[in-house]
PDB file of N, CA and C in Angstrom:
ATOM      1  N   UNK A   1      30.802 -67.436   4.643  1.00  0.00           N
ATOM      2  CA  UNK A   1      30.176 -68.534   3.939  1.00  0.00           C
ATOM      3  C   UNK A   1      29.718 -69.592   4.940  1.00  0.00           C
ATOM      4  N   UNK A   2      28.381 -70.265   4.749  1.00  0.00           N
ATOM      5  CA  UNK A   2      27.406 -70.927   5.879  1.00  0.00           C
ATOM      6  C   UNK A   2      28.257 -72.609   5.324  1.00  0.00           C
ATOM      7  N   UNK A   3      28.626 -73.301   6.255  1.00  0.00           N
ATOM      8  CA  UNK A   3      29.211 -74.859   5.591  1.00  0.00           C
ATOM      9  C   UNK A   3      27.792 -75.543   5.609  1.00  0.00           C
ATOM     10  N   UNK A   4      27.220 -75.596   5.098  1.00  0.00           N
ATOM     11  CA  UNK A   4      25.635 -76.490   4.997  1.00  0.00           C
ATOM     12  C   UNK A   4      26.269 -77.993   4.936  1.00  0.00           C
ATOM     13  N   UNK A   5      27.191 -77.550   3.585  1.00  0.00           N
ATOM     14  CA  UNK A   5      27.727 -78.903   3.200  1.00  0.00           C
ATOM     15  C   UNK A   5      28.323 -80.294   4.317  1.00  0.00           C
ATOM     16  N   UNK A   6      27.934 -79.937   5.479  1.00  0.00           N
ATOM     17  CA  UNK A   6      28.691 -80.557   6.738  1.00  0.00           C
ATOM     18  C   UNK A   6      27.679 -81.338   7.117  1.00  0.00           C
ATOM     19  N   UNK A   7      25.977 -81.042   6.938  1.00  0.00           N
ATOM     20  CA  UNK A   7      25.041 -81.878   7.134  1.00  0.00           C
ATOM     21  C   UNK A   7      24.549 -82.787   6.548  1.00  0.00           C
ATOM     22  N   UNK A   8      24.886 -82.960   5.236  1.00  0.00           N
ATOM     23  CA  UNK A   8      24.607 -83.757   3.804  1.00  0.00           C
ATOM     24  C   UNK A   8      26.133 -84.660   4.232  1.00  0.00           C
ATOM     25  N   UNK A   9      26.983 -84.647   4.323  1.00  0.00           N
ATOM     26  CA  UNK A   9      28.363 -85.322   4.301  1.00  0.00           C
ATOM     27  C   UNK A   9      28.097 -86.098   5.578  1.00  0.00           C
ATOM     28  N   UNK A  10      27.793 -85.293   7.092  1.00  0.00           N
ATOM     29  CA  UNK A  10      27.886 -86.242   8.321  1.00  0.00           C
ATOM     30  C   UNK A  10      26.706 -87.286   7.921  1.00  0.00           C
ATOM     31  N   UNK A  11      25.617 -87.292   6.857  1.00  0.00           N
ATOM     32  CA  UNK A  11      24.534 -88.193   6.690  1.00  0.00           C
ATOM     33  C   UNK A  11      25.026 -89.257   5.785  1.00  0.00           C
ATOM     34  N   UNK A  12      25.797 -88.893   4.712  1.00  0.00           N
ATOM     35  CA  UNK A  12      26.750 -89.749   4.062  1.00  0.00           C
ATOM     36  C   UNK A  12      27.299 -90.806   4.763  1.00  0.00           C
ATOM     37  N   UNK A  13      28.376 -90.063   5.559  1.00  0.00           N
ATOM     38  CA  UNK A  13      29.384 -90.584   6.676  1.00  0.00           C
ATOM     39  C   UNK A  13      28.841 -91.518   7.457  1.00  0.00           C
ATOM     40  N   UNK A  14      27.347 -91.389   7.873  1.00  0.00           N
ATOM     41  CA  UNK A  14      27.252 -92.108   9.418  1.00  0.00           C
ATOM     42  C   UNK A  14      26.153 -93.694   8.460  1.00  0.00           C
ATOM     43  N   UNK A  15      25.932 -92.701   7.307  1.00  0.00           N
ATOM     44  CA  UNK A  15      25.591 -94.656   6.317  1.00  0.00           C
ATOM     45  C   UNK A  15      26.613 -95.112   6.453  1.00  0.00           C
ATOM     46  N   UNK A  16      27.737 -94.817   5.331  1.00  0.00           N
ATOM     47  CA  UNK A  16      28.951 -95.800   5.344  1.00  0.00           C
ATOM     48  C   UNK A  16      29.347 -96.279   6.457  1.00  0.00           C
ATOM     49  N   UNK A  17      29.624 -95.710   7.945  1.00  0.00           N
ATOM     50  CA  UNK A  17      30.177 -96.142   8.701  1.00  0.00           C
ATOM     51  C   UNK A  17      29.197 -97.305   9.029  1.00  0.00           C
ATOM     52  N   UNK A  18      27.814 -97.168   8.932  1.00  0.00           N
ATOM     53  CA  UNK A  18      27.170 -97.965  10.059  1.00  0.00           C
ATOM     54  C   UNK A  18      27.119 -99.957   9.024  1.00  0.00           C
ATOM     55  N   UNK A  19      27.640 -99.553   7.579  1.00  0.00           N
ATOM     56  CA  UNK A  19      27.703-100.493   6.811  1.00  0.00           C
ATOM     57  C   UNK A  19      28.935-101.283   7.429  1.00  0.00           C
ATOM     58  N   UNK A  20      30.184-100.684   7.420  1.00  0.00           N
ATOM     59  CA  UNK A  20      31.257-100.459   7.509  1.00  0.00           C
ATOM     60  C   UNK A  20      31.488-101.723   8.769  1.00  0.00           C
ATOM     61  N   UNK A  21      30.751-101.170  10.135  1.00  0.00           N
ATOM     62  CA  UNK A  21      30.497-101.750  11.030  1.00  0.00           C
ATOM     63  C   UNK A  21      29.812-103.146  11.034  1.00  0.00           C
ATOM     64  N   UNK A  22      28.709-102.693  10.132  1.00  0.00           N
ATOM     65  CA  UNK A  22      28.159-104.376  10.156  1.00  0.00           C
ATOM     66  C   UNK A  22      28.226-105.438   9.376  1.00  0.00           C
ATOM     67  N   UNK A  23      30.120-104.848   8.407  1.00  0.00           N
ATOM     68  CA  UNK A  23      30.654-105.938   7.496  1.00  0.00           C
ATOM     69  C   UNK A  23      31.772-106.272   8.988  1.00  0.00           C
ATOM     70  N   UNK A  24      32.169-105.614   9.777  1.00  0.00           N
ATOM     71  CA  UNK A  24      32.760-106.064  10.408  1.00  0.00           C
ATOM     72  C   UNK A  24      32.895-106.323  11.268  1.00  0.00           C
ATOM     73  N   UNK A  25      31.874-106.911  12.589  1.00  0.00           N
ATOM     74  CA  UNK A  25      30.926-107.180  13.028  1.00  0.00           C
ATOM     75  C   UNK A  25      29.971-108.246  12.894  1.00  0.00           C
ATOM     76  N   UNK A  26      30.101-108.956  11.693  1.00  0.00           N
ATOM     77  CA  UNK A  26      29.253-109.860  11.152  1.00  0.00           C
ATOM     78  C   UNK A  26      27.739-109.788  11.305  1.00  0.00           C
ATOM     79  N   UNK A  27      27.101-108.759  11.466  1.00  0.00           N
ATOM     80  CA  UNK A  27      25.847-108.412  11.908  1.00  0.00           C
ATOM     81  C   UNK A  27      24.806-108.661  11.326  1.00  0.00           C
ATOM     82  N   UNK A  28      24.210-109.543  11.509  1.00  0.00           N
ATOM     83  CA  UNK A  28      22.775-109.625  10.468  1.00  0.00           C
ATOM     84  C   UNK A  28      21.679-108.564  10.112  1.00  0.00           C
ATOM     85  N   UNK A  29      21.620-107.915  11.456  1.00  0.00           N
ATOM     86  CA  UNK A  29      20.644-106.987  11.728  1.00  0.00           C
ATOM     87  C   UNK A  29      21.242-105.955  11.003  1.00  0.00           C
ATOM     88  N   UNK A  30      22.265-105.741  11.122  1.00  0.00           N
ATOM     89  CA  UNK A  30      23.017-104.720  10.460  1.00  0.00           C
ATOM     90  C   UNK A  30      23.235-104.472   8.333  1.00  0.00           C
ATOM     91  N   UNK A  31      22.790-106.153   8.308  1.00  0.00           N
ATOM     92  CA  UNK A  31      23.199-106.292   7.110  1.00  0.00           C
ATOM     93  C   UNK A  31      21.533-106.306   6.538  1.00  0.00           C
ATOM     94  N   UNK A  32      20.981-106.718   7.478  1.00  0.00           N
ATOM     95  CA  UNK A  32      19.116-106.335   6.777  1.00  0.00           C
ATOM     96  C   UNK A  32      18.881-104.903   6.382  1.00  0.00           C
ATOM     97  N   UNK A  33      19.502-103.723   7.889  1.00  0.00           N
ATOM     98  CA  UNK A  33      19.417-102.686   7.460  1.00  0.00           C
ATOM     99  C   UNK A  33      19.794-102.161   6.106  1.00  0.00           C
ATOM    100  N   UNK A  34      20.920-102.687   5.728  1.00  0.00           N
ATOM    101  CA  UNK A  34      22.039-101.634   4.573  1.00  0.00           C
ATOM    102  C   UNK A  34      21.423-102.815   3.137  1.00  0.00           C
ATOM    103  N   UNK A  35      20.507-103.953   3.427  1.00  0.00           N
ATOM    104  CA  UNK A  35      19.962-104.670   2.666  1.00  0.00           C
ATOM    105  C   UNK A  35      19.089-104.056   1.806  1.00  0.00           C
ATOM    106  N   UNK A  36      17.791-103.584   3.406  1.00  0.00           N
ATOM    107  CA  UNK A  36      16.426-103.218   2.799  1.00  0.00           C
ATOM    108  C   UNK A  36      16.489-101.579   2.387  1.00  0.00           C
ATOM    109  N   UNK A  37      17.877-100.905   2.845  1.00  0.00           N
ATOM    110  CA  UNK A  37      17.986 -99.521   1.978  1.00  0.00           C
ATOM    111  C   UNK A  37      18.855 -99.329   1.149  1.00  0.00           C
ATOM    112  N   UNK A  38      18.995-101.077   0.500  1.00  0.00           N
ATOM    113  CA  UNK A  38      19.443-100.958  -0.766  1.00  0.00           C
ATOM    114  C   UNK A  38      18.667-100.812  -1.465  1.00  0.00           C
ATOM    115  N   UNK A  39      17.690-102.019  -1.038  1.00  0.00           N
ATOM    116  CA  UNK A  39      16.858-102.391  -2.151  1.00  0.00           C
ATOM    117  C   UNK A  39      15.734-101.507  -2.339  1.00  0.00           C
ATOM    118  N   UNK A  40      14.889-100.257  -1.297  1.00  0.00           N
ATOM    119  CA  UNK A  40      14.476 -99.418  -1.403  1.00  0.00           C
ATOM    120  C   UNK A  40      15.067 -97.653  -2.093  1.00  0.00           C
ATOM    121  N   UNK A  41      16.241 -98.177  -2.127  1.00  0.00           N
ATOM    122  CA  UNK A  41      17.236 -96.797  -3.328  1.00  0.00           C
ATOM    123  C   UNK A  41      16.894 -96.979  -4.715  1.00  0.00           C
ATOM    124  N   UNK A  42      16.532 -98.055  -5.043  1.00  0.00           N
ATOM    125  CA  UNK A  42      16.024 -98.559  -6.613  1.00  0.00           C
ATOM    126  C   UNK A  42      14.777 -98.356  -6.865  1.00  0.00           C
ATOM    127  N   UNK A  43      13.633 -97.754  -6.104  1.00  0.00           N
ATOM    128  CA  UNK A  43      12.508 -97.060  -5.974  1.00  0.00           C
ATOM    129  C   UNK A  43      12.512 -95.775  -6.789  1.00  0.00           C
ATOM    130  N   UNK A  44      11.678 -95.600  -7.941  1.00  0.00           N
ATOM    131  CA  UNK A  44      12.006 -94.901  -8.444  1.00  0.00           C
ATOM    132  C   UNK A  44      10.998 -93.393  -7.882  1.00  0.00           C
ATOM    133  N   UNK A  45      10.147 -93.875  -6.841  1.00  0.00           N
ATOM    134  CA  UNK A  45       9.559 -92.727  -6.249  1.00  0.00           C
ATOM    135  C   UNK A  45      10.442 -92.517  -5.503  1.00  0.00           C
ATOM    136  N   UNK A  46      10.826 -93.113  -4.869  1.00  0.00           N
ATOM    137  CA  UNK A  46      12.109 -92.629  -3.640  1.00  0.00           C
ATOM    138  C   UNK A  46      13.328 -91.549  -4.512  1.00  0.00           C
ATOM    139  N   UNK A  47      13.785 -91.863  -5.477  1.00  0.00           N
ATOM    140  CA  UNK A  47      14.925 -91.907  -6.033  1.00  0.00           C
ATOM    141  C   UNK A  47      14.702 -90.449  -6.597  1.00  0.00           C
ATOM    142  N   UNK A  48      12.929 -89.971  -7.497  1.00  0.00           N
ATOM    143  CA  UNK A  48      12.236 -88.349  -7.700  1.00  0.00           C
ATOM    144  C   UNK A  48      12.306 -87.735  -6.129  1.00  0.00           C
ATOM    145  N   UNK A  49      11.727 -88.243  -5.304  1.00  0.00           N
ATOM    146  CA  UNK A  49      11.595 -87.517  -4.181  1.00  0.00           C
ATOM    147  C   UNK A  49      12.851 -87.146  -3.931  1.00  0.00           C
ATOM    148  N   UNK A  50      14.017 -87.755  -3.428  1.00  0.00           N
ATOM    149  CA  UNK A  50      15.434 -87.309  -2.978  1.00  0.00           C
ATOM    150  C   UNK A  50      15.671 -86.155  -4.124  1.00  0.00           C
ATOM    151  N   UNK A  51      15.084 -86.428  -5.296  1.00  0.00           N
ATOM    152  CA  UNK A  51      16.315 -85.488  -6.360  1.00  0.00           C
ATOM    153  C   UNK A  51      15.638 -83.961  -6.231  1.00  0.00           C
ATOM    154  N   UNK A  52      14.100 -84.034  -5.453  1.00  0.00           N
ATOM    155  CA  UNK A  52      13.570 -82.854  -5.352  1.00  0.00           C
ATOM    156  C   UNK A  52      13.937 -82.227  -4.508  1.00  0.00           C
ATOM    157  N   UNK A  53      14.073 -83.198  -3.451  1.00  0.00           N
ATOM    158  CA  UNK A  53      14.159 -82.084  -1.940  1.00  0.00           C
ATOM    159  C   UNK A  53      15.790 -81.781  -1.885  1.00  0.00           C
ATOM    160  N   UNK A  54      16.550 -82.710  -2.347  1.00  0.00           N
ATOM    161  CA  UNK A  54      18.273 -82.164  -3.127  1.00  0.00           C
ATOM    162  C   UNK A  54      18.046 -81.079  -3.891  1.00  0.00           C
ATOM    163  N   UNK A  55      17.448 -81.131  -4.502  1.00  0.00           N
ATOM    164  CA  UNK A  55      17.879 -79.450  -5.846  1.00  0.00           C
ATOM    165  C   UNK A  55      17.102 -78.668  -5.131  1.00  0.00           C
ATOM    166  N   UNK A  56      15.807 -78.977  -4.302  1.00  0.00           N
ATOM    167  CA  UNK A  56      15.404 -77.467  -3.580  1.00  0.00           C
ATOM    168  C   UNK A  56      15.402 -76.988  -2.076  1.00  0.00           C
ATOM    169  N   UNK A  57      16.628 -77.630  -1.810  1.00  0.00           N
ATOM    170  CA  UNK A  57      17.128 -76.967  -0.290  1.00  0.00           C
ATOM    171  C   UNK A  57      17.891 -75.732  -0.547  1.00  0.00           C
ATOM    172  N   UNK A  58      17.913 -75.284   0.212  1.00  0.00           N
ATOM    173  CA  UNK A  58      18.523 -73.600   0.075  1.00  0.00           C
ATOM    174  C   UNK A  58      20.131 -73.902   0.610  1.00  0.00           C
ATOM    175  N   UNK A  59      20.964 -73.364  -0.528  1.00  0.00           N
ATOM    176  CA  UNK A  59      22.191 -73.083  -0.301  1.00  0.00           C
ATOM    177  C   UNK A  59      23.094 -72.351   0.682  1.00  0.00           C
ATOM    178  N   UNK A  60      21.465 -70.820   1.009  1.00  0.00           N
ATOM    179  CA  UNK A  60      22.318 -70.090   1.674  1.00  0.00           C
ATOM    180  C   UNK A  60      21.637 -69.967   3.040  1.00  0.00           C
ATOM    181  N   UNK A  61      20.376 -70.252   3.441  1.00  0.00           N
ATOM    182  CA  UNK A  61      19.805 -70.024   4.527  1.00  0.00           C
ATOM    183  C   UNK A  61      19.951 -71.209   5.132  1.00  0.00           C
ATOM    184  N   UNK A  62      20.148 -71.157   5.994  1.00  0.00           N
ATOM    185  CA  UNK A  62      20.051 -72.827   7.304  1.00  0.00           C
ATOM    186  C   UNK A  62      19.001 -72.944   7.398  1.00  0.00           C
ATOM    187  N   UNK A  63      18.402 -72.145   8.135  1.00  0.00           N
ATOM    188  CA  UNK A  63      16.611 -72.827   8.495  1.00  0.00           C
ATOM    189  C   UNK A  63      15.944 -73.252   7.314  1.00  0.00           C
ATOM    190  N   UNK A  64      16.305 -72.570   6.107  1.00  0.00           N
ATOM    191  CA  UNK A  64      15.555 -72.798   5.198  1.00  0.00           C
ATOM    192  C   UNK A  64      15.956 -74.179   4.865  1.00  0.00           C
ATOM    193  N   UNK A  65      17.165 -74.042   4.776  1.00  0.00           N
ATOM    194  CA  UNK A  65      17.580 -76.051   4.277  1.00  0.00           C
ATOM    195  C   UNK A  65      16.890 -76.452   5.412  1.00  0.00           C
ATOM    196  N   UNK A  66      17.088 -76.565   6.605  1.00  0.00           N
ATOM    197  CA  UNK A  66      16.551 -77.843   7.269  1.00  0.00           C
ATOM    198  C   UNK A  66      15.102 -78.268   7.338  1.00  0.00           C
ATOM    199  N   UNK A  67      14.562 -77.316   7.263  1.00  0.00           N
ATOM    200  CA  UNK A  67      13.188 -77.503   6.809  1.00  0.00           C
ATOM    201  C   UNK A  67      12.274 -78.150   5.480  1.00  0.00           C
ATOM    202  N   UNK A  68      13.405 -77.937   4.932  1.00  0.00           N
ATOM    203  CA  UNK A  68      13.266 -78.415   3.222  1.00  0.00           C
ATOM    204  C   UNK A  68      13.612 -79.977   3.744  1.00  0.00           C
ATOM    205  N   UNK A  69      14.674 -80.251   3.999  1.00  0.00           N
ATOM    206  CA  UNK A  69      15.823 -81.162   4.366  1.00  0.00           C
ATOM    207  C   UNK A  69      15.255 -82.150   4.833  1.00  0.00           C
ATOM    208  N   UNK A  70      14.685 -81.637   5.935  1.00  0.00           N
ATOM    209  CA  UNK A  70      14.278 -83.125   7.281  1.00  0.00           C
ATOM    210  C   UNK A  70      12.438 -82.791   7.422  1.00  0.00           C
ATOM    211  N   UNK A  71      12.022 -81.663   7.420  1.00  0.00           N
ATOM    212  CA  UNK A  71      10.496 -81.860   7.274  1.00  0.00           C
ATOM    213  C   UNK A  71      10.275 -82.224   6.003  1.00  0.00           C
ATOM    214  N   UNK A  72      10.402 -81.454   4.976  1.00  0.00           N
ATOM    215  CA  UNK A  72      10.054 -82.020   3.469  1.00  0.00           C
ATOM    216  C   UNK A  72      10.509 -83.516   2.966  1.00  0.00           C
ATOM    217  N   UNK A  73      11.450 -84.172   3.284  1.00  0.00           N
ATOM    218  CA  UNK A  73      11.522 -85.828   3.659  1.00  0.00           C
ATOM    219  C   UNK A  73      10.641 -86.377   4.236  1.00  0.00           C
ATOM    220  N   UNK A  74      10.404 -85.877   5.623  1.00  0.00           N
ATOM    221  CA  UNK A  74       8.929 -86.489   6.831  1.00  0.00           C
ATOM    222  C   UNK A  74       8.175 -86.794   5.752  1.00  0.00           C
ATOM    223  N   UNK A  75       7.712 -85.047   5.505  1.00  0.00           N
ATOM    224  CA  UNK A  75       6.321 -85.018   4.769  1.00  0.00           C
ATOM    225  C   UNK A  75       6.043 -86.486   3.407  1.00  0.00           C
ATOM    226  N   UNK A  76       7.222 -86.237   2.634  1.00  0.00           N
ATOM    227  CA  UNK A  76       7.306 -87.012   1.476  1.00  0.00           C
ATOM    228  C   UNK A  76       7.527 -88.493   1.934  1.00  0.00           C
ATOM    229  N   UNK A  77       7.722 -88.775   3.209  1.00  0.00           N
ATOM    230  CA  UNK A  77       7.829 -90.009   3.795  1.00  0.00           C
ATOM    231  C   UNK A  77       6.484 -90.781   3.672  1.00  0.00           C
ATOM    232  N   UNK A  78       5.713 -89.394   4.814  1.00  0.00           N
ATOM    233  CA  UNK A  78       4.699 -90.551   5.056  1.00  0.00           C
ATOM    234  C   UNK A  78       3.480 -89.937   4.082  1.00  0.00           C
ATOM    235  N   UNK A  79       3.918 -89.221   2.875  1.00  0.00           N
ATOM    236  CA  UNK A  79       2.926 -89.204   1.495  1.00  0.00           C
ATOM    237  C   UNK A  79       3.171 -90.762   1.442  1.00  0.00           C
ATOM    238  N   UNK A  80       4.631 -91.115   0.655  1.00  0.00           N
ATOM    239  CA  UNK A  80       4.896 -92.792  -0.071  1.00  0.00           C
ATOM    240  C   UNK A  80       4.137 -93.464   0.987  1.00  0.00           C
ATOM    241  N   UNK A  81       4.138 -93.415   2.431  1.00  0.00           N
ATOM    242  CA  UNK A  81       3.519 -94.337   3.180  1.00  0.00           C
ATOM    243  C   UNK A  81       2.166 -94.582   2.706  1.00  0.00           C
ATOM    244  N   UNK A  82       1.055 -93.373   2.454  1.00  0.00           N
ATOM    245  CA  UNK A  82       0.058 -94.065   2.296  1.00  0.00           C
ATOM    246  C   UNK A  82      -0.212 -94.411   0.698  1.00  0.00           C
ATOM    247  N   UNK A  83       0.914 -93.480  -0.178  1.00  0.00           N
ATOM    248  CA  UNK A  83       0.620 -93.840  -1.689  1.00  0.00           C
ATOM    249  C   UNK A  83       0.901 -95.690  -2.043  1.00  0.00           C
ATOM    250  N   UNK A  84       1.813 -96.079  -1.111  1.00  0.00           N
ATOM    251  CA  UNK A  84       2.568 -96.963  -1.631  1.00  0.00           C
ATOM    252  C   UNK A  84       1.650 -98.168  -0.243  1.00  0.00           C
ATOM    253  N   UNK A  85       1.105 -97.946   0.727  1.00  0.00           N
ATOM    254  CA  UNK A  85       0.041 -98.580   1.641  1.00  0.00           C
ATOM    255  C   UNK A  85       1.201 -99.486   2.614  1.00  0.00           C
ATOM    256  N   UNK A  86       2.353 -99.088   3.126  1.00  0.00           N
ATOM    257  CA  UNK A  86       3.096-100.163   3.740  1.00  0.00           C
ATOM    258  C   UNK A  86       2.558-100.608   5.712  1.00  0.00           C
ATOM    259  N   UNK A  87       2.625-101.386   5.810  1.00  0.00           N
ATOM    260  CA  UNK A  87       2.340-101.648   6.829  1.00  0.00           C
ATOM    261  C   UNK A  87       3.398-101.624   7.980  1.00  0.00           C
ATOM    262  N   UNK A  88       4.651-102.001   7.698  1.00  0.00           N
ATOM    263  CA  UNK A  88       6.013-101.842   8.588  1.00  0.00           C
ATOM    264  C   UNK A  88       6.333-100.101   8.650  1.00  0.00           C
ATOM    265  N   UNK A  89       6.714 -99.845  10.106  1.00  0.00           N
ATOM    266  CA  UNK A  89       6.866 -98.816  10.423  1.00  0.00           C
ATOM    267  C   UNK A  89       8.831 -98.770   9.883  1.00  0.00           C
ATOM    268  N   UNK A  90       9.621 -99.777  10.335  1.00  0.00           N
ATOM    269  CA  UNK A  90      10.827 -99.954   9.646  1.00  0.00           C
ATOM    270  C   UNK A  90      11.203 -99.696   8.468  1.00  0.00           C
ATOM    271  N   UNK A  91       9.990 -99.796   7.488  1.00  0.00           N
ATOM    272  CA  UNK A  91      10.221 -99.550   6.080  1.00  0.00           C
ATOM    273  C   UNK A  91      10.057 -98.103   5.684  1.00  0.00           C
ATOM    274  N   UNK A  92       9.171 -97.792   6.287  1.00  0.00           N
ATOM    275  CA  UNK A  92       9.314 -96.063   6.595  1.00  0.00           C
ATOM    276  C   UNK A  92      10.507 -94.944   7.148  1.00  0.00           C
ATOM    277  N   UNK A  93      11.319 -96.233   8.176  1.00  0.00           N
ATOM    278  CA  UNK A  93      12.218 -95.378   8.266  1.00  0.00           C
ATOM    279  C   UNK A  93      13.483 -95.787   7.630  1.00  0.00           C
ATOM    280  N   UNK A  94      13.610 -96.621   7.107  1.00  0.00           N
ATOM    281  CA  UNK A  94      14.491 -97.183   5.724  1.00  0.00           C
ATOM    282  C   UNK A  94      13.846 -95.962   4.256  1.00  0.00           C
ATOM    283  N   UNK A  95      13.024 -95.647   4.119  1.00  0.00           N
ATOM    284  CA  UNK A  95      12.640 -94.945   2.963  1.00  0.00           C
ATOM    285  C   UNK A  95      13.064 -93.485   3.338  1.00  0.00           C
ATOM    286  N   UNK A  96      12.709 -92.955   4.774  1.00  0.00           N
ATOM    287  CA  UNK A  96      13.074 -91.715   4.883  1.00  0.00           C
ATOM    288  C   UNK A  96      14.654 -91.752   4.889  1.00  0.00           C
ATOM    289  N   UNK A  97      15.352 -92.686   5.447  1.00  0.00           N
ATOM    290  CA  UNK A  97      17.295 -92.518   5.200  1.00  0.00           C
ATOM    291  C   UNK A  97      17.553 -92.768   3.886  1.00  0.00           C
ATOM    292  N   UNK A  98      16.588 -93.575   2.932  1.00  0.00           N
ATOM    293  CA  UNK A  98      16.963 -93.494   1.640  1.00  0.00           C
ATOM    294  C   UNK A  98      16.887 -92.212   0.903  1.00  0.00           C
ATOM    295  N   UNK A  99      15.710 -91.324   1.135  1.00  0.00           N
ATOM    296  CA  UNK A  99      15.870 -89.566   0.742  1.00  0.00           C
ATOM    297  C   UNK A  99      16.757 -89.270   1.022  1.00  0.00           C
ATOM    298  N   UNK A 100      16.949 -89.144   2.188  1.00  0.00           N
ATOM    299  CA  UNK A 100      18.155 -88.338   2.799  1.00  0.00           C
ATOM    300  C   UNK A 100      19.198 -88.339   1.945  1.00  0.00           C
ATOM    301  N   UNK A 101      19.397 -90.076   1.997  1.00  0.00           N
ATOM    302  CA  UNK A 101      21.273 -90.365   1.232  1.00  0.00           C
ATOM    303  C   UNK A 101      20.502 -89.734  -0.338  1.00  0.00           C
ATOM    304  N   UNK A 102      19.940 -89.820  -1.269  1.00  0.00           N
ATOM    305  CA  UNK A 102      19.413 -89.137  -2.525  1.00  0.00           C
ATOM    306  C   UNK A 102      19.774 -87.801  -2.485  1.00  0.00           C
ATOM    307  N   UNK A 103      19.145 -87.109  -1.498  1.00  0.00           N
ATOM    308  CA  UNK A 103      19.174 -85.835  -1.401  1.00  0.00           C
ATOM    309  C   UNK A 103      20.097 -85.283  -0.775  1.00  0.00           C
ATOM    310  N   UNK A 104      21.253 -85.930   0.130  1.00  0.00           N
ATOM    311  CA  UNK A 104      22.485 -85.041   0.244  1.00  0.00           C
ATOM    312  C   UNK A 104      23.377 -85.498  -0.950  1.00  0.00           C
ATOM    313  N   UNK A 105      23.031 -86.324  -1.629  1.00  0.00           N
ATOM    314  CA  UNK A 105      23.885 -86.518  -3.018  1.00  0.00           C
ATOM    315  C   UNK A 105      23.874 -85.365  -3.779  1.00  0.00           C
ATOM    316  N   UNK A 106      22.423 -85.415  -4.149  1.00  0.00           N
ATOM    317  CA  UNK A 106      22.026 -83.961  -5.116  1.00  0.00           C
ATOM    318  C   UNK A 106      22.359 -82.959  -4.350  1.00  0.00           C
ATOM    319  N   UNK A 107      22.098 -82.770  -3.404  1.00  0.00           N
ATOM    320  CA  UNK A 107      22.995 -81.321  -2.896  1.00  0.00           C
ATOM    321  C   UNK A 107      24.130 -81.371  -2.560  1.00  0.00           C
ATOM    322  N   UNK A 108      24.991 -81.798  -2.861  1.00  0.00           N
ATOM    323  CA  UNK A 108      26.378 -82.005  -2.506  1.00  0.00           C
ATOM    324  C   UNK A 108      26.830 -81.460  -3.889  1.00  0.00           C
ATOM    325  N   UNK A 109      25.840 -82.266  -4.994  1.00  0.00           N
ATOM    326  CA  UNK A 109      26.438 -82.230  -6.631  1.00  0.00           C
ATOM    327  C   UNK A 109      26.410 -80.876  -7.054  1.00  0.00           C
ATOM    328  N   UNK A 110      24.788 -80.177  -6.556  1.00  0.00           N
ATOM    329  CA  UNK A 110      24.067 -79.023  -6.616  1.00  0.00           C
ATOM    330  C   UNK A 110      24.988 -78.497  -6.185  1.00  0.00           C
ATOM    331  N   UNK A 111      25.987 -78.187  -4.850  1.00  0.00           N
ATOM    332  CA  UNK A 111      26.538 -77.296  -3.944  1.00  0.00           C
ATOM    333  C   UNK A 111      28.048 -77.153  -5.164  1.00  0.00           C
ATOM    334  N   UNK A 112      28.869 -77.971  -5.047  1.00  0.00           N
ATOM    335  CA  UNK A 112      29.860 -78.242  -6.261  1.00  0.00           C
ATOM    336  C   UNK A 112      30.040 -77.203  -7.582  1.00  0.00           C
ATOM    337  N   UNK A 113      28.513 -77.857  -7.981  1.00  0.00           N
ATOM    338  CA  UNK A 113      28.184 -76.798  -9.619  1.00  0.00           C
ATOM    339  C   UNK A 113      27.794 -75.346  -9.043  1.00  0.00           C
ATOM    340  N   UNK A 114      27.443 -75.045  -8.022  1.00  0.00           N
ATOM    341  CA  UNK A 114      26.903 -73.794  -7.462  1.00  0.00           C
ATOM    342  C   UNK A 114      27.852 -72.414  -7.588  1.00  0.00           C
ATOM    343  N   UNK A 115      29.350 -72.876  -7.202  1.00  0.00           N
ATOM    344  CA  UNK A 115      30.185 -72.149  -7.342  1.00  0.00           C
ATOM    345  C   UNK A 115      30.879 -71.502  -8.143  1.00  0.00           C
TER     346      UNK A 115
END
């Protein structure tokens, strides 16, 4: 059995921690980050996109997830970039870690019910 589930969890993991850090830390910069990918998780294009590329990563092939995973995010990144017209390159990459955390949710949930 392939642990996929180890790449969706270390993406989990390294949000919380980096929050984690910049409650304790007092970090501003830190707290804009975990700010502006709050407030971009409430996107409800963001929020379809994660739940797609979550339910259609492959369970059992690796290449196939990562490709789904981290190109099919890119791709759907910089679609919202020009659907949505943003000018900050930061907000782009706040939107692509917001898929991510979406979509190792749904595949985590997906992986769970799978069994």
């Amino acid at each position: 059995m392939k642990k996929i589930w180890i790449i969706p969890t270390a993406i989990l993991a390294a949000n919380i921690l980096i929050m984690i850090f910049g409650i304790a830390t007092n970090s501003g910069v830190i707290g804009a980050y975990a700010g502006g990918a709050a407030a971009l998780l409430t996107d409800p294009l963001i929020i379809i996109s994660g739940i797609i590329v979550g339910i259609s990563a492959s369970t059992r092939n690796i290449k196939l997830y990562l490709l789904v995973f981290f190109v099919g995010t890119l791709i759907l990144t910089t679609i919202l970039h020009f659907v949505i017209n943003t000018s900050w390159f930061l907000t782009d990459i706040l939107r692509f870690n917001d898929i991510l955390i979406i979509a190792s949710i749904i595949f985590l949930i997906k992986n769970i019910f799978d069994k």
